[in-house]
C-alpha atoms as a PDB file:
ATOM      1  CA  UNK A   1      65.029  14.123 128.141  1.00  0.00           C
ATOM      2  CA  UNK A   2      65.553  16.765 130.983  1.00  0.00           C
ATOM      3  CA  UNK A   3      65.588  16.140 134.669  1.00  0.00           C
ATOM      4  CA  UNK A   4      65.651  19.773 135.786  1.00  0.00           C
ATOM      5  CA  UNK A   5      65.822  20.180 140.071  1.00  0.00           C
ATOM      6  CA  UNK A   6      63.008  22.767 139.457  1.00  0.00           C
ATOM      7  CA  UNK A   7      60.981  24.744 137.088  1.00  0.00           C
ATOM      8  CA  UNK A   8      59.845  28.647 137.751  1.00  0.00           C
ATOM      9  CA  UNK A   9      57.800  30.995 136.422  1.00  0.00           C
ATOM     10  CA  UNK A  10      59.063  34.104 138.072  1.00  0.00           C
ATOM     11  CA  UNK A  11      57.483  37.479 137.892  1.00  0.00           C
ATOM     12  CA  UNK A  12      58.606  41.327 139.002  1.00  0.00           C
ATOM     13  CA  UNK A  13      56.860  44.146 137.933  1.00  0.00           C
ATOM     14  CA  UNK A  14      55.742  42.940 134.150  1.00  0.00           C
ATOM     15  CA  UNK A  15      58.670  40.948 133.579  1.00  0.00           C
ATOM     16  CA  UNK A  16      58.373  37.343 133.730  1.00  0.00           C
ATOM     17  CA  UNK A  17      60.891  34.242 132.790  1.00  0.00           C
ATOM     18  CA  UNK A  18      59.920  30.633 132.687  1.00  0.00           C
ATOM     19  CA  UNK A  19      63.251  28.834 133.649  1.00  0.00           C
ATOM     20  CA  UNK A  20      64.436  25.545 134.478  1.00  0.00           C
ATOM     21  CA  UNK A  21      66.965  25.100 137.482  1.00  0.00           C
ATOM     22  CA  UNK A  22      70.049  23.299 137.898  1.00  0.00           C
ATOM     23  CA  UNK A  23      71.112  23.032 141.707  1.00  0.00           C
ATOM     24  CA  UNK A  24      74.526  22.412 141.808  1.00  0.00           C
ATOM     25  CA  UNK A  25      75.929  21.553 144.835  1.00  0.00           C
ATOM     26  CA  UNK A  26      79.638  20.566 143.451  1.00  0.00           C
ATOM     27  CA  UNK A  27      79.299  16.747 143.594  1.00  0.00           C
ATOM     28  CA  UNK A  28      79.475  15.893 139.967  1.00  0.00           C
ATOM     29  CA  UNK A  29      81.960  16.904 137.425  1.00  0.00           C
ATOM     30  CA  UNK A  30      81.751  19.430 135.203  1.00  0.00           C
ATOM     31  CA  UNK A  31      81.791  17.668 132.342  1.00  0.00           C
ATOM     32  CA  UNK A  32      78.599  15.606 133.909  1.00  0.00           C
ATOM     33  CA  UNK A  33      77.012  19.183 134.432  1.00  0.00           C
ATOM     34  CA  UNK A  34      77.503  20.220 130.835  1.00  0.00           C
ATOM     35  CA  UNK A  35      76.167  16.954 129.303  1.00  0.00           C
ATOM     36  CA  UNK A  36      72.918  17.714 131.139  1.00  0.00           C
ATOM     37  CA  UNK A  37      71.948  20.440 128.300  1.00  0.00           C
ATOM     38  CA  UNK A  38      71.803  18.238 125.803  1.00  0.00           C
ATOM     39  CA  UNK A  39      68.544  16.931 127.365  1.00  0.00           C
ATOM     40  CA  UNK A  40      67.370  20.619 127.356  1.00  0.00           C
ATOM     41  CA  UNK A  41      67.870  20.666 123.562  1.00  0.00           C
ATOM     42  CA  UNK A  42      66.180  17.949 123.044  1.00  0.00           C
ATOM     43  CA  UNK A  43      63.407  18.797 125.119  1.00  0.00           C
ATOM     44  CA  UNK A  44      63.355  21.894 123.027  1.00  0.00           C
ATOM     45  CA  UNK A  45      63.267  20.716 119.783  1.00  0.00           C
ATOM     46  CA  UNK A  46      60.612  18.085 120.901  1.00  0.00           C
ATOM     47  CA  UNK A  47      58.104  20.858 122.511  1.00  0.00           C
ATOM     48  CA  UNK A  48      59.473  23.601 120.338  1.00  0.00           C
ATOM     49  CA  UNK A  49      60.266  26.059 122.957  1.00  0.00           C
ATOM     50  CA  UNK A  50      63.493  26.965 124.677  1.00  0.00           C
ATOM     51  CA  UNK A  51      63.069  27.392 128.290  1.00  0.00           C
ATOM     52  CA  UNK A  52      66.382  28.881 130.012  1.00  0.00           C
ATOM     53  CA  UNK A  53      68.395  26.813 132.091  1.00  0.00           C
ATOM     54  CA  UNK A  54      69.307  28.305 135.348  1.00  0.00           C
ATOM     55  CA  UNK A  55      73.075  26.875 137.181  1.00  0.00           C
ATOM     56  CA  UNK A  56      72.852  27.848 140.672  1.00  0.00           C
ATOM     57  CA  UNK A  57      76.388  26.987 141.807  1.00  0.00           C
ATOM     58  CA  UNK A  58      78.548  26.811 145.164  1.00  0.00           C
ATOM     59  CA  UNK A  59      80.768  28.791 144.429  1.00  0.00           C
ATOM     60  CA  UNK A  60      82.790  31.471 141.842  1.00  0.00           C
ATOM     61  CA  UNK A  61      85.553  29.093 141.090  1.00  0.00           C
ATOM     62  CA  UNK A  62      82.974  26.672 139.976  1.00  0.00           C
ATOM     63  CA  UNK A  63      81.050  29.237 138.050  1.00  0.00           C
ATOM     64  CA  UNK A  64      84.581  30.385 136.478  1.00  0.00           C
ATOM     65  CA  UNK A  65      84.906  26.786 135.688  1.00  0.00           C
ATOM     66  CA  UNK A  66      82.000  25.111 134.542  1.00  0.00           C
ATOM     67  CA  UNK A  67      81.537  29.028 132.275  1.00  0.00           C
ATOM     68  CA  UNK A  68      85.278  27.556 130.667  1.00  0.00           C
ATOM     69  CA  UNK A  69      83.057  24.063 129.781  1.00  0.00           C
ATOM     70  CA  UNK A  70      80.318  25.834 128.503  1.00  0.00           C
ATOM     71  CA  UNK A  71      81.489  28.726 126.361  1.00  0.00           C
ATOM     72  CA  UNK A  72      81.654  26.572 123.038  1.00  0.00           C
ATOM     73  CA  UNK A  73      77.805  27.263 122.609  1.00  0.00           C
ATOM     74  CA  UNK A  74      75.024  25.587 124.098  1.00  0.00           C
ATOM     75  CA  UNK A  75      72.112  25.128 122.202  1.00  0.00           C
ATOM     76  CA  UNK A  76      69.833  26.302 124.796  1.00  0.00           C
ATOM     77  CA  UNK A  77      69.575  29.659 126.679  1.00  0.00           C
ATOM     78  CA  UNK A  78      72.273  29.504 129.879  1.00  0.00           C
ATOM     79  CA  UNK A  79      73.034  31.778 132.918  1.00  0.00           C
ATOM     80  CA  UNK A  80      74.606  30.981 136.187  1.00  0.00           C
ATOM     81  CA  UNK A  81      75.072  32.560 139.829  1.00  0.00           C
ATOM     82  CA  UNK A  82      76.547  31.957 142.939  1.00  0.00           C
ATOM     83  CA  UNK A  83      74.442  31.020 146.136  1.00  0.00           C
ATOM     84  CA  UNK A  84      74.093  34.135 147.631  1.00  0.00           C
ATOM     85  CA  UNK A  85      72.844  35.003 151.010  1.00  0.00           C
ATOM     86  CA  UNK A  86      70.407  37.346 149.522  1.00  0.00           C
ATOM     87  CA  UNK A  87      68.943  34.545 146.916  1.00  0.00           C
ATOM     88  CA  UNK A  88      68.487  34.479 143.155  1.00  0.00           C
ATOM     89  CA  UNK A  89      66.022  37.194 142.461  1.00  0.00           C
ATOM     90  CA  UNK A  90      68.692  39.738 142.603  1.00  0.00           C
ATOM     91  CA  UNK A  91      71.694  40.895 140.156  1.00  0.00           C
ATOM     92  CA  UNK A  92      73.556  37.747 140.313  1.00  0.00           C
ATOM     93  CA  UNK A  93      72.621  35.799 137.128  1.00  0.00           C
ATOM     94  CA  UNK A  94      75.106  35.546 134.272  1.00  0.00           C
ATOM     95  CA  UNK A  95      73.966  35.025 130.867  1.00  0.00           C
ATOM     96  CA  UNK A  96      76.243  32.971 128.531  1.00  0.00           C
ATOM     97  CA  UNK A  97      77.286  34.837 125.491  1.00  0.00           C
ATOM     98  CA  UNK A  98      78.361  38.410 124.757  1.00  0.00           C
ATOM     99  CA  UNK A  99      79.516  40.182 128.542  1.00  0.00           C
ATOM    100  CA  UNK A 100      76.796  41.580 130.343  1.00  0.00           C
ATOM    101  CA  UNK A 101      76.433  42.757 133.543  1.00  0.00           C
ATOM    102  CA  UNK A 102      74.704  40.179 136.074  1.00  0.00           C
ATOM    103  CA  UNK A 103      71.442  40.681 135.802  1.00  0.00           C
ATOM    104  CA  UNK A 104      68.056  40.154 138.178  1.00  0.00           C
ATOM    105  CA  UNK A 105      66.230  36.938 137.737  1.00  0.00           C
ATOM    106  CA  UNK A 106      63.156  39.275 136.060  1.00  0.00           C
ATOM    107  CA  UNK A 107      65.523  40.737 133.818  1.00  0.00           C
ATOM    108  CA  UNK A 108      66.824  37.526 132.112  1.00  0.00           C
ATOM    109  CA  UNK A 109      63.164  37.392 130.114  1.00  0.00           C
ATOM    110  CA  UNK A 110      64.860  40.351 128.247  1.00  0.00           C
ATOM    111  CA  UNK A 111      67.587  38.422 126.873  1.00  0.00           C
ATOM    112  CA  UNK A 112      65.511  35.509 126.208  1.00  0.00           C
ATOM    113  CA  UNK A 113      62.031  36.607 125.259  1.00  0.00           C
ATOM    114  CA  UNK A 114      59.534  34.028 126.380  1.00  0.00           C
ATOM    115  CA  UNK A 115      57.803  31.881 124.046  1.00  0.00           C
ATOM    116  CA  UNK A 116      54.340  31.224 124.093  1.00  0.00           C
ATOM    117  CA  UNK A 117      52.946  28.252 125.844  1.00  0.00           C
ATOM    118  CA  UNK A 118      51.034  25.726 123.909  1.00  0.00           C
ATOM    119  CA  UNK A 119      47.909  26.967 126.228  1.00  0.00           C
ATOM    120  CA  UNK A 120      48.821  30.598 124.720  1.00  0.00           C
ATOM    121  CA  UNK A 121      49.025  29.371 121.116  1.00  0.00           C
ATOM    122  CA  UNK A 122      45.735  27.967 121.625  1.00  0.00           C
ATOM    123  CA  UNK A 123      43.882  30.391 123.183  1.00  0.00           C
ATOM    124  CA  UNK A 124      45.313  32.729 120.525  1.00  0.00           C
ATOM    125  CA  UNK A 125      47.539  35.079 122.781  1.00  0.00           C
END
């Protein structure tokens, strides 16, 4: 289904996000990139829960670009950012959709709420 380059749980002062990572490093094209999130759909109708999907790109111009591919829809959660010296916990991630401000890695849990786990469900939290 999905091949993520990571997974994170991240966690800032009683905000959390679980997220799944996309590293790009500009090597594939964008249409390649998009295609990927169609394994993320799947995986989240399979498990029913929709875990973000995190684009870390090179660049802005590939940010602009590969936004332009995927502002049709997506059928999971989407945000992107541009390697930045001072990393991806800041104010740098994107979320696809209505325009927001960029927003800190701990903030993007308030766009997309988390879901429970499986674990949670069955312990009853």
């Amino acid at each position: 289904m999905a091949r993520p380059d990571a997974y994170g749980h991240w966690i800032d002062q009683n905000r959390e996000i679980d997220f799944f990572l996309e590293h790009d490093t500009g090597t594939e094209t964008l249409t390649k990139v998009t295609a990927k999130l169609h394994g993320y759909a799947d995986l989240a109708e399979a498990t029913g829960i929709s875990t973000p999907v995190l684009f870390w790109l090179p660049n802005r111009t590939r940010e602009t670009n590969l936004r332009k591919h995927l502002a049709a829809s997506t059928e999971v959660p989407v945000a992107t950012a541009v390697h930045t010296a001072n990393g991806p916990a800041g104010p740098v991630w994107l979320p696809l959709g209505p325009d927001r401000p960029r927003l800190h890695l701990a903030d993007l849990g308030t766009v997309w709420p988390r879901q429970a786990s499986t674990a949670d469900r069955q312990a009853g939290t």
